[in-house]
Structures are given as C-alpha cells and as structure tokens.
Protein backbone atom coordinates (compact mmCIF):
# COMPACT_ATOMS: atom_id res chain seq x y z
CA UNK A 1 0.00 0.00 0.00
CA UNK A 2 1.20 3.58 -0.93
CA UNK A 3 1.76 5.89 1.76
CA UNK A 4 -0.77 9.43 0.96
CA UNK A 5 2.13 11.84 0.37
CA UNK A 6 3.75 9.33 -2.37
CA UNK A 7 0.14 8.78 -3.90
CA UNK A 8 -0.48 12.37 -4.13
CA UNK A 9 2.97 12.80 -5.63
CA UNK A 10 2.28 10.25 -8.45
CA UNK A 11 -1.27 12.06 -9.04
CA UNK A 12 0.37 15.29 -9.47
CA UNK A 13 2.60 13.99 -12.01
CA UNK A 14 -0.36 12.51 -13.72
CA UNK A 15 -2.16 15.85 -13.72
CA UNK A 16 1.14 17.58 -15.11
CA UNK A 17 1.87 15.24 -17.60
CA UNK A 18 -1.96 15.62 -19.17
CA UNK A 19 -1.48 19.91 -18.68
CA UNK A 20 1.51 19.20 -20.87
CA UNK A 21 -0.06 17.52 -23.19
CA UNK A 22 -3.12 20.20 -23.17
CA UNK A 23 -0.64 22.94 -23.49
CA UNK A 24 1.22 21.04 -26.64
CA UNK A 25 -2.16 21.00 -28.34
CA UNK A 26 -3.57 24.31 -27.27
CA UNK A 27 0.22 25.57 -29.42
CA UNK A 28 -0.46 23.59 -32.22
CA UNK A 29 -4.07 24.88 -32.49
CA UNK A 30 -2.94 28.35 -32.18
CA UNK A 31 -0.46 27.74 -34.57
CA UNK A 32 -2.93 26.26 -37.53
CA UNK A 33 -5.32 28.78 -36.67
CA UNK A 34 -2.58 31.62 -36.94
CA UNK A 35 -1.99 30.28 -40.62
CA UNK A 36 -5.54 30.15 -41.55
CA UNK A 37 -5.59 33.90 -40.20
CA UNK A 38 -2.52 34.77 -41.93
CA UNK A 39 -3.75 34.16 -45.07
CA UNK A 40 -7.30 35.63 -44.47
CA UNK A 41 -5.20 38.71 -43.89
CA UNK A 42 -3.56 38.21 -47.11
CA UNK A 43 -7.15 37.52 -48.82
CA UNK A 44 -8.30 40.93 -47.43
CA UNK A 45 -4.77 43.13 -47.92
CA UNK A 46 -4.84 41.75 -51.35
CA UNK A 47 -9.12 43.12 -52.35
CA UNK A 48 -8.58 46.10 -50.21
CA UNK A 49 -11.09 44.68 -47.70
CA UNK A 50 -10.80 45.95 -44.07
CA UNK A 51 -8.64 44.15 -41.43
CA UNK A 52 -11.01 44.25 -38.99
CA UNK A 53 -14.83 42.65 -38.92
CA UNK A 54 -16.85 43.87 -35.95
CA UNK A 55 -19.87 41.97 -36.90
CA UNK A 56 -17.89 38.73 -37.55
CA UNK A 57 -16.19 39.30 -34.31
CA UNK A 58 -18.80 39.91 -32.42
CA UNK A 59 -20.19 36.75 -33.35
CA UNK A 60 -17.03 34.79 -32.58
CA UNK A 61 -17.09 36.12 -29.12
CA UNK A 62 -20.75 35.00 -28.03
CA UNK A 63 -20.31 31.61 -30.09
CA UNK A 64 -16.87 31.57 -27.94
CA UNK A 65 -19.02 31.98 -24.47
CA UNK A 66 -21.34 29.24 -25.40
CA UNK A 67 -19.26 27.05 -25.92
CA UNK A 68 -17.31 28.11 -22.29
CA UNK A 69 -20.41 27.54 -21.05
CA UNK A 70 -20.69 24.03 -22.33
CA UNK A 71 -17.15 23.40 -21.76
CA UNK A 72 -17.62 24.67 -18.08
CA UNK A 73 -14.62 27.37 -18.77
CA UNK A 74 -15.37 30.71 -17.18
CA UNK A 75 -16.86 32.81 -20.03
CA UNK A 76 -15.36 36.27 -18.88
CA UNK A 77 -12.13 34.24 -19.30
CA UNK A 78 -13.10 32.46 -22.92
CA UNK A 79 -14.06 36.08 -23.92
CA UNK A 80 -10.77 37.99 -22.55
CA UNK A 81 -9.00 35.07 -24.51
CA UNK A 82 -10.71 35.40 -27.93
CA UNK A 83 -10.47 39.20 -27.52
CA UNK A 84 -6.58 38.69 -26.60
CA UNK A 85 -6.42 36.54 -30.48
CA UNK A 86 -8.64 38.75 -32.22
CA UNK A 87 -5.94 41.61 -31.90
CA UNK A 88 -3.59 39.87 -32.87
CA UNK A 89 -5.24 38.54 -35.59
CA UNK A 90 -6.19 42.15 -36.61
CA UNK A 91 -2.78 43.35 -35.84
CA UNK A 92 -1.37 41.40 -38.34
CA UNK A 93 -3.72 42.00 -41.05
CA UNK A 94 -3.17 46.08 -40.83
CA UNK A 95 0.40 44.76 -41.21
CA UNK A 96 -0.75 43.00 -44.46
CA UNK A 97 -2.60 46.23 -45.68
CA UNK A 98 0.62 48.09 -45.38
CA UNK A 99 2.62 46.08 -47.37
C-alpha cells in the first residue's frame, strides 16, 4: 500500500503530464489557426477589404461563451482570450494592408 504523500505525488505527475499535453495541443491549435488567419489577412490586404470585422467578431465572441459555457470554462475568461487573439489577428492584417 502507498503511503498518501507518495500517492499524491504520483497524481500530481499525472495531472502535469496531461497539462503538458493540453498545453502542446492548445500551441499547435494556435499555430494552424494563426496560418488560416494569416492568409485571411492576405485575402483581405490583397481586395482592399478591411482588417477588422466587428460583426464577424462579435459573433465569434458570443459563439466563444457558449461554448465556455458548455465546456464549463469561465466565459469572462473564454471572452478575454478570444479578444486577446482577435488583436492579434487584426494586428497582423493592418500589417498585411501596409505592405
């Protein structure tokens, strides 16, 4: 029998070794969706369409909450996230405008 300071050792490192994981994916997702982004900015700098979409983005944020909702992620969180992206996201697209 395991003593309860080496069992709660071993389900730590459990716990860390699945936030790893989570955090590998979470990169990798940012990273596809970056690319996909990058060359919506593109699509836009190249028809002289606006880098930034209110309208879409407001959508993106309250279909974002939902699903924190479902997920059972705080949705002031989910939202401070997606707001954190869409900058970037928008960032990058004036960048694409200037050039």
């Amino acid at each position: 029998m395991t003593d309860p300071v080496t069992r709660a050792a071993e389900i730590l490192a459990e716990h860390r070794k699945s936030i790893d994981r989570l955090d590998a994916i979470l990169v990798y997702t940012l990273g596809e969706r970056f690319k996909h982004t990058q060359a919506v900015g593109k699509l836009k700098a190249e028809h002289a369409l606006p880098p930034s979409d209110p309208s879409r983005e407001a959508q993106q944020i309250a279909r974002l909450e939902d699903l924190a909702k479902r997920a059972d992620l705080d949705p002031e969180f989910a939202k401070k996230f997606l707001a954190f992206i869409i900058q970037e996201v928008i960032q990058h697209h004036e960048e694409h405008q200037k050039t």
